[in-house]
N, C-alpha and C. Protein backbone atom coordinates (compact mmCIF):
# COMPACT_ATOMS: atom_id res chain seq x y z
N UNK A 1 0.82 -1.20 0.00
CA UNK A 1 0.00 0.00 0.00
C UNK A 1 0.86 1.25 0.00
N UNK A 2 2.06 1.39 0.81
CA UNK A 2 3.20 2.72 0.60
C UNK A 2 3.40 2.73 -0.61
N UNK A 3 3.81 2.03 -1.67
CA UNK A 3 3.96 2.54 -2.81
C UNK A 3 2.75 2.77 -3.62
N UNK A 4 1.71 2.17 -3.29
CA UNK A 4 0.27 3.19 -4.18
C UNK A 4 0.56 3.98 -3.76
N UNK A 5 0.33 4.84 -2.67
CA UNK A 5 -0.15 5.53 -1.72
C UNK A 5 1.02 6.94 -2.73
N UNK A 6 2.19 6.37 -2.29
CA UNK A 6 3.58 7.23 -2.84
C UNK A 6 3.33 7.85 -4.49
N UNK A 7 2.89 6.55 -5.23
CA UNK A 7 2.16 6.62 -6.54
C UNK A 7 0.89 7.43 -7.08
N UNK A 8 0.05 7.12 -6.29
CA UNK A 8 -1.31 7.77 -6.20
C UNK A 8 -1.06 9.37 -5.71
N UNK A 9 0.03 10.20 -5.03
CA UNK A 9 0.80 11.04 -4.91
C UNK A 9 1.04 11.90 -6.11
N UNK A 10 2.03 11.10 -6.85
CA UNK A 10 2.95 11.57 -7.69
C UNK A 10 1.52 11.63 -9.18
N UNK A 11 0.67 10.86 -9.15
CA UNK A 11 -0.08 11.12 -10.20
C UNK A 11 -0.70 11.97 -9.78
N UNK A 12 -1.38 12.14 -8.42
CA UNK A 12 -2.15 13.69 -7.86
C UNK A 12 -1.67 15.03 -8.43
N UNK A 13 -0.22 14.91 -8.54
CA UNK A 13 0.84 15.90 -8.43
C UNK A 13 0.29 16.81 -10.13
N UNK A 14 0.99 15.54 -10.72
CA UNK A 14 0.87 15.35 -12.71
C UNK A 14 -0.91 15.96 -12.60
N UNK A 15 -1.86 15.25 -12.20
CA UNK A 15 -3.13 15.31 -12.55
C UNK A 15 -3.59 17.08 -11.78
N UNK A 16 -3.29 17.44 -10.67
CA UNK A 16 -3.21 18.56 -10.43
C UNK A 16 -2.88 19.80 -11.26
N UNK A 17 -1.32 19.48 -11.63
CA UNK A 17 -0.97 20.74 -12.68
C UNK A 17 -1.59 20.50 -13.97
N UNK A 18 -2.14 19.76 -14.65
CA UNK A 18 -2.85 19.18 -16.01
C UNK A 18 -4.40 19.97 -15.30
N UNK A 19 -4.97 19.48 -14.28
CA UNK A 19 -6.19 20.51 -13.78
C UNK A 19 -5.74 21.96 -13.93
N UNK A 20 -4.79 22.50 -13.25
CA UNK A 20 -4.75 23.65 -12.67
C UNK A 20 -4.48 24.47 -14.25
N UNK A 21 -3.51 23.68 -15.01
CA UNK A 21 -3.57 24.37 -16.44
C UNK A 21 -4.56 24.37 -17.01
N UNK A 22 -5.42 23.86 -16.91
CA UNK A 22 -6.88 23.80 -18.32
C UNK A 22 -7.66 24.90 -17.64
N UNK A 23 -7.67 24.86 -15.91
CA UNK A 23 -8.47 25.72 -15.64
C UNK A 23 -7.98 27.23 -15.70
N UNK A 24 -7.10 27.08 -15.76
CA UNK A 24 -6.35 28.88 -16.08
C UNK A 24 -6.50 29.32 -17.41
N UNK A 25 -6.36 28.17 -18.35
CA UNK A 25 -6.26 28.39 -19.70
C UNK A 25 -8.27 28.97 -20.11
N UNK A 26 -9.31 27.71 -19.27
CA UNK A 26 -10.73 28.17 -19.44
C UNK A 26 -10.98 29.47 -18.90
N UNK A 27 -10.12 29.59 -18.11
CA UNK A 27 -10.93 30.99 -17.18
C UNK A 27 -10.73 32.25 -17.93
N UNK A 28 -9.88 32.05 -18.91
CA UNK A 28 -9.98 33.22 -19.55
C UNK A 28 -11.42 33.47 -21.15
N UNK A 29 -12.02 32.45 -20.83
CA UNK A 29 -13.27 32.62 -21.50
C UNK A 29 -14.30 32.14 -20.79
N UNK A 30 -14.17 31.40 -20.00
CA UNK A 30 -15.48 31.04 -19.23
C UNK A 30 -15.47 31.48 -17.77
N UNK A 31 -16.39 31.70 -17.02
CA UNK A 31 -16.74 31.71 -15.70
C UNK A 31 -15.73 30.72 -14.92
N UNK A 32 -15.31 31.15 -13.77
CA UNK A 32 -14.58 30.15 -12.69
C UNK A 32 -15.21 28.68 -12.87
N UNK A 33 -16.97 28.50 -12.41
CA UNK A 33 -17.21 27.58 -12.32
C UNK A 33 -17.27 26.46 -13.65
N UNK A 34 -17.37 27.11 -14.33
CA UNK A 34 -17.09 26.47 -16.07
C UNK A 34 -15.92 25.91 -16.13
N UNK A 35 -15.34 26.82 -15.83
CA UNK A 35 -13.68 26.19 -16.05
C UNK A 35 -13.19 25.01 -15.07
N UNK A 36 -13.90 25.19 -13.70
CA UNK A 36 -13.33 24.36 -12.83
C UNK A 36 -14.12 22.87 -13.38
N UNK A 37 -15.41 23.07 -13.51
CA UNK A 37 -15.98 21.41 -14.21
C UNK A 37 -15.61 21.34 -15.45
N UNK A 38 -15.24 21.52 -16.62
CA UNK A 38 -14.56 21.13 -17.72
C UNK A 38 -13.21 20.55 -17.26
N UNK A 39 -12.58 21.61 -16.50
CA UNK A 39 -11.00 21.14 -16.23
C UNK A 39 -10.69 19.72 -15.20
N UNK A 40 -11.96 19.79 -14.68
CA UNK A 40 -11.96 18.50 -13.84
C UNK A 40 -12.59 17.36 -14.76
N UNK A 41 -13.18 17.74 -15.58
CA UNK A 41 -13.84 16.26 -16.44
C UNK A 41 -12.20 15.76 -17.04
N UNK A 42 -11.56 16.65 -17.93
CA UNK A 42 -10.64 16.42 -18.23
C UNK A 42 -9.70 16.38 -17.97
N UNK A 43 -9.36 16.70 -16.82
CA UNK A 43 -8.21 15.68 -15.90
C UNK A 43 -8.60 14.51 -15.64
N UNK A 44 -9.76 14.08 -15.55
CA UNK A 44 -9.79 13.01 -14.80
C UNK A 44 -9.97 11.93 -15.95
N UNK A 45 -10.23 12.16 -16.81
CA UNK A 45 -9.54 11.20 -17.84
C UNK A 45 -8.32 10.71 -17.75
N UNK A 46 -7.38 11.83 -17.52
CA UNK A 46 -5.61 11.35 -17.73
C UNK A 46 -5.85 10.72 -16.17
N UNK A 47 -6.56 11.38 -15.17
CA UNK A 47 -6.04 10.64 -14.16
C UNK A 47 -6.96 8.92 -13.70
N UNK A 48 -7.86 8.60 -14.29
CA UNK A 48 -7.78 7.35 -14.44
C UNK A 48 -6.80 6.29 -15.20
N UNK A 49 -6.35 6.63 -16.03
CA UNK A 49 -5.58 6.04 -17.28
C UNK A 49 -3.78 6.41 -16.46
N UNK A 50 -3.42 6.77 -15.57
CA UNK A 50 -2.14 6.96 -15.68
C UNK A 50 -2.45 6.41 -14.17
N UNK A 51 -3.87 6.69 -13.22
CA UNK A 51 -3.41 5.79 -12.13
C UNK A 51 -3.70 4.48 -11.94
N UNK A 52 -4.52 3.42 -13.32
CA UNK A 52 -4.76 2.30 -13.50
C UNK A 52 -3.24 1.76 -13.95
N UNK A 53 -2.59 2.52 -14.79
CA UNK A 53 -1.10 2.03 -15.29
C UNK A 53 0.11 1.86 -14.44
N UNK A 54 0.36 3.02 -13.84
CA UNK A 54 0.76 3.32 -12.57
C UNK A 54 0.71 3.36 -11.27
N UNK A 55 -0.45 3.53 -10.55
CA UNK A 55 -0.82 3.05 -9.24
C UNK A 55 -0.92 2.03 -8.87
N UNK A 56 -2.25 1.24 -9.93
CA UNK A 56 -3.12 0.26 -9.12
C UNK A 56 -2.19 -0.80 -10.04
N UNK A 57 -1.58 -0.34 -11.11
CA UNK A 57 -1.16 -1.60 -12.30
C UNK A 57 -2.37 -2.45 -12.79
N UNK A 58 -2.93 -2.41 -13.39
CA UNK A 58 -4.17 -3.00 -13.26
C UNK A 58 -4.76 -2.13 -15.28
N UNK A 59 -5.57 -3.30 -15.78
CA UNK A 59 -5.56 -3.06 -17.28
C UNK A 59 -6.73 -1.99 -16.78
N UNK A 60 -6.96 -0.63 -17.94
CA UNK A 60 -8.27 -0.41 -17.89
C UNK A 60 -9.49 -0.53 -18.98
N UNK A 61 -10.76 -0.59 -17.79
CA UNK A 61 -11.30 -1.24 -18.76
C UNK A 61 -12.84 -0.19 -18.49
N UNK A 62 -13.83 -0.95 -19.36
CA UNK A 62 -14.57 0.56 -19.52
C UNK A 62 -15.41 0.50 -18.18
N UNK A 63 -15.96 -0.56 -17.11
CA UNK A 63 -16.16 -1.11 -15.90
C UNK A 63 -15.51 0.21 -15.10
N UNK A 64 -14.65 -0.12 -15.34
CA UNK A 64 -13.67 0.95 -14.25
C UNK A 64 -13.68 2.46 -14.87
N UNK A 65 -14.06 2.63 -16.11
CA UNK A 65 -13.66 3.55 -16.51
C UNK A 65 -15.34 4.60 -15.95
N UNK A 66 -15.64 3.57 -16.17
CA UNK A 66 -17.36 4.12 -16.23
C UNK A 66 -17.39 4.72 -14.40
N UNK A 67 -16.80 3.72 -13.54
CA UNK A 67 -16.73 4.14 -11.90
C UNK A 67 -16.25 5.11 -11.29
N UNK A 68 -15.14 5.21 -12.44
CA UNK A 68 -13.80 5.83 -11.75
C UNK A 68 -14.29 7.38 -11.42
N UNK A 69 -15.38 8.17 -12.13
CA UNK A 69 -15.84 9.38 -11.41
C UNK A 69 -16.04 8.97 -10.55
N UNK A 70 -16.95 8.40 -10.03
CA UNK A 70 -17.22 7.93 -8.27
C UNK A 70 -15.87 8.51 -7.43
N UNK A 71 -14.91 7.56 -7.69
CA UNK A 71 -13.87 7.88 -6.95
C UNK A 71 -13.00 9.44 -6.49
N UNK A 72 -14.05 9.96 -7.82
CA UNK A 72 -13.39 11.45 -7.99
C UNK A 72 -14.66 12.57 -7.33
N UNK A 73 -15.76 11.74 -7.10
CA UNK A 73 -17.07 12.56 -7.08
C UNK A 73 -16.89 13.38 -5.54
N UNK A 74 -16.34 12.68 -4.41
CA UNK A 74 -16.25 13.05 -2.99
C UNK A 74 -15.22 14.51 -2.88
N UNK A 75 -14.19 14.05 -3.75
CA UNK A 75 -13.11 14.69 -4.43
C UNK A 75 -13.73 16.73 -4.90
N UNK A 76 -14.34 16.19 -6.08
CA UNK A 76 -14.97 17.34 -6.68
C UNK A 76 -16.14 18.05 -5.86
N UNK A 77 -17.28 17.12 -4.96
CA UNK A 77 -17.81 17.59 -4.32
C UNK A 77 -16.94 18.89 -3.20
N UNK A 78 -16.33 18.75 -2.75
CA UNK A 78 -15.15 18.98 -1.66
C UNK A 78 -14.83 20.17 -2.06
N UNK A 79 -14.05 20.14 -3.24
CA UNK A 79 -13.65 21.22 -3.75
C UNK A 79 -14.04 22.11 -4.56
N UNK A 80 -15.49 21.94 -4.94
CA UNK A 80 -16.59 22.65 -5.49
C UNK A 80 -16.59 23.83 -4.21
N UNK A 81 -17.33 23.45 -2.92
CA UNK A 81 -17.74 23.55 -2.00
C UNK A 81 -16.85 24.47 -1.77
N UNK A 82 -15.46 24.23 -1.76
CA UNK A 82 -14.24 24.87 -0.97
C UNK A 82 -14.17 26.20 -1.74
N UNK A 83 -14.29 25.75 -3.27
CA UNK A 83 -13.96 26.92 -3.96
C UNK A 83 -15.07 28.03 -4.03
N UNK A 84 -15.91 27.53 -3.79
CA UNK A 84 -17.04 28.85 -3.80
C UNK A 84 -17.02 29.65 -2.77
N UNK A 85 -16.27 28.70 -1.25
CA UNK A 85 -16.49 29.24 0.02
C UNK A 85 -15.52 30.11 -0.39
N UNK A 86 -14.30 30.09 -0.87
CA UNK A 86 -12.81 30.89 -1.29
C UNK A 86 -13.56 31.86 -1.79
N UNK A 87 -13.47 32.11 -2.69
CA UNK A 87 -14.19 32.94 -4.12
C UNK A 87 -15.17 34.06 -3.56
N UNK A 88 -16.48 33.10 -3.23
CA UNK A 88 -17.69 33.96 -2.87
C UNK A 88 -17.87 34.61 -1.71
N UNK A 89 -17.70 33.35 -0.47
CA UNK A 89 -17.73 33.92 0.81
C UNK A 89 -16.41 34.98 1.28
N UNK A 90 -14.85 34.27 0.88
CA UNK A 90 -13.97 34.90 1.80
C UNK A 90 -13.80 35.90 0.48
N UNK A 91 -14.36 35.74 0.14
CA UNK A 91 -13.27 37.31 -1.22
C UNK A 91 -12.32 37.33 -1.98
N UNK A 92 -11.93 36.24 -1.64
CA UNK A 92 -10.46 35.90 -1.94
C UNK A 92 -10.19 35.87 -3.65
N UNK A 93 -9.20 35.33 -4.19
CA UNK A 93 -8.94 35.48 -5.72
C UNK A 93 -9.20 34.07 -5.97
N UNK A 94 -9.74 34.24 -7.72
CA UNK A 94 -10.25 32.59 -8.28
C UNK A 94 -9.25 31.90 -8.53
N UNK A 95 -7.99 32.64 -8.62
CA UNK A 95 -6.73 32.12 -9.35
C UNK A 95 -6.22 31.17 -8.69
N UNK A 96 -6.10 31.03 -7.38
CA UNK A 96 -5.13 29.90 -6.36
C UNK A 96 -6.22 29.22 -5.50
N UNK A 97 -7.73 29.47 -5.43
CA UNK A 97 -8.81 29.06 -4.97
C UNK A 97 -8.75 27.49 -4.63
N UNK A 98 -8.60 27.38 -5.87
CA UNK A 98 -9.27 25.60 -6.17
C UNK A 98 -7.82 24.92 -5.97
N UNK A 99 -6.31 25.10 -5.50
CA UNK A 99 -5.16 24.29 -4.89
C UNK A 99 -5.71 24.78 -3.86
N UNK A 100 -5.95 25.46 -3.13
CA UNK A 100 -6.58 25.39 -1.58
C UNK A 100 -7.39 24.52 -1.21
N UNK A 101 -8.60 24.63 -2.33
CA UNK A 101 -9.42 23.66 -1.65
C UNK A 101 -9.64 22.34 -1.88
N UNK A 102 -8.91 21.61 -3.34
CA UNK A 102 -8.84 20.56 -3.38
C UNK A 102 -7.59 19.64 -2.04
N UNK A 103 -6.72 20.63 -1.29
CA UNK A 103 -5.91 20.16 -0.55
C UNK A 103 -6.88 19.11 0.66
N UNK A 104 -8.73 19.83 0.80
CA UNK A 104 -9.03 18.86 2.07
C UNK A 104 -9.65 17.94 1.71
N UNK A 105 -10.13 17.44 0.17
CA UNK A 105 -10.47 15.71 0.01
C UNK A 105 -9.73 15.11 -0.67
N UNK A 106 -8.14 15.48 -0.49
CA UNK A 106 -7.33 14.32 -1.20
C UNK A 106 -7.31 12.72 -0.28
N UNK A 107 -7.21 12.50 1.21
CA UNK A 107 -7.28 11.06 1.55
C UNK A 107 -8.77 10.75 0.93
N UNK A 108 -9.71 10.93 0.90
CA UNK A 108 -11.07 10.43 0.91
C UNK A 108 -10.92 10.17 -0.53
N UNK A 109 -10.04 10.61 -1.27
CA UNK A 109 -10.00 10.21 -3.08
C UNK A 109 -9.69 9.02 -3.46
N UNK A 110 -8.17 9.01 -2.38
CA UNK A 110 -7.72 7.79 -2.36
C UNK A 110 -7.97 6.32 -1.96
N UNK A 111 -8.80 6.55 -1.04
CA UNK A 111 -9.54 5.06 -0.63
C UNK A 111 -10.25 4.80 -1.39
N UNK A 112 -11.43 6.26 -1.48
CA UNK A 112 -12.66 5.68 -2.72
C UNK A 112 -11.64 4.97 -4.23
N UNK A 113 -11.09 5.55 -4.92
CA UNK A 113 -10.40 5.06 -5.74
C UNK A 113 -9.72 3.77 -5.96
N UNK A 114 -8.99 3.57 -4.80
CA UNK A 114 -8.42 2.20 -4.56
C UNK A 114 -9.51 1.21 -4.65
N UNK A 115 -10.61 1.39 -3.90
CA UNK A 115 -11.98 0.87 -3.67
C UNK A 115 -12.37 0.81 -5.55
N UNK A 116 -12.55 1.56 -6.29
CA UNK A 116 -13.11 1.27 -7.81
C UNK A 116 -11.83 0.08 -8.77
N UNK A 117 -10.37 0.83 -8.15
CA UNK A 117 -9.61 0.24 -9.58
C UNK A 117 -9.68 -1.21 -8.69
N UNK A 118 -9.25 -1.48 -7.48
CA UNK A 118 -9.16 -2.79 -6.96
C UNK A 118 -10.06 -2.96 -6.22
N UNK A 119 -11.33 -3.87 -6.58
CA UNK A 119 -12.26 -3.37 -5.74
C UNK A 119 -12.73 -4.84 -4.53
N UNK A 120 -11.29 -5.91 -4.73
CA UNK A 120 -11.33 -7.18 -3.88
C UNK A 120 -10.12 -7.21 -2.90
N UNK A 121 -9.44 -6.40 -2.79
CA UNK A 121 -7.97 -6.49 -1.62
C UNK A 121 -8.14 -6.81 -0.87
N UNK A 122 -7.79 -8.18 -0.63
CA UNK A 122 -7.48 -9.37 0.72
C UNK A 122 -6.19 -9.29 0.48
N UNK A 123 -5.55 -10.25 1.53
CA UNK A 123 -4.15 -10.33 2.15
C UNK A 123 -3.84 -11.20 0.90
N UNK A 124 -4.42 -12.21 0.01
CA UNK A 124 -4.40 -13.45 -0.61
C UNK A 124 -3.78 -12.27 -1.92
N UNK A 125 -4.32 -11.09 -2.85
CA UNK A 125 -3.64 -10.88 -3.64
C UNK A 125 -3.16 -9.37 -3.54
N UNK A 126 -2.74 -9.33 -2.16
CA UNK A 126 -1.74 -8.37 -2.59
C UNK A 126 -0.28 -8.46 -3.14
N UNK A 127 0.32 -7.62 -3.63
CA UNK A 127 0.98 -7.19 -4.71
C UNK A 127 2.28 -7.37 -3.39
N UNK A 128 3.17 -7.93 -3.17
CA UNK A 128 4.59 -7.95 -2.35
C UNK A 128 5.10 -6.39 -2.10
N UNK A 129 5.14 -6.49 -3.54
CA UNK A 129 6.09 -4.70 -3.79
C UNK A 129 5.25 -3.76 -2.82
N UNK A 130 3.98 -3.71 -2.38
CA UNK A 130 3.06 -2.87 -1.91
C UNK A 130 2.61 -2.78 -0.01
N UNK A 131 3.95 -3.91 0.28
CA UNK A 131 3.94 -4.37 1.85
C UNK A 131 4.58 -4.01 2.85
């Protein structure tokens, strides 16, 4: 599990700046909130596909592909929430909003997620490398 965990990290990292660019790049024609759900649909494409290859190791398939929002839904809920509180309530600027507030449902991403790509983890097939 330390090296998902380490993994599931390092793709947060990649899938973060791939978010944080689309949404800088939308915001200059669309509304904050436009930009933040486009830029999150389309991250989360790359970030199923690079953390089925990389994280979980595991083929993907359209099962998973079809779930894998789930895993992201607690995620986006979170930081929907966060970013409006940023934005609307505190005043604050749209620009650095949404790395603030996606910072408080990153564990809850990760379980749900682990939970979609591997969704049977007993002691019987875990992975050695992952112990």
């Amino acid at each position: 599990m330390s090296r998902q965990l380490l993994t599931f990290a390092v793709v947060g990292v990649v899938n973060t700046g791939t978010y944080y660019g689309l949404y800088l790049l939308l915001l200059t024609c669309v509304p904050y909130l436009v930009a933040h759900v486009l830029a999150s649909l389309l991250s989360m494409v790359g970030s199923f596909f690079l953390n089925a290859r990389f994280t979980y190791r595991t083929p993907p398939t359209w099962r998973k592909f079809l779930l894998f929002p789930l895993s992201n839904a607690t995620n986006f809920a979170v930081t929907t929430a966060g970013l409006y509180v940023i934005v609307d309530m505190l005043h604050a600027g749209s620009r650095f909003a949404p790395l603030l507030a996606s910072l408080w449902a990153i564990p809850a991403t990760f379980v749900v997620s682990r939970r979609v790509m591997l969704p049977k983890v007993t002691p019987y097939n875990l992975d050695p490398n992952d112990v």
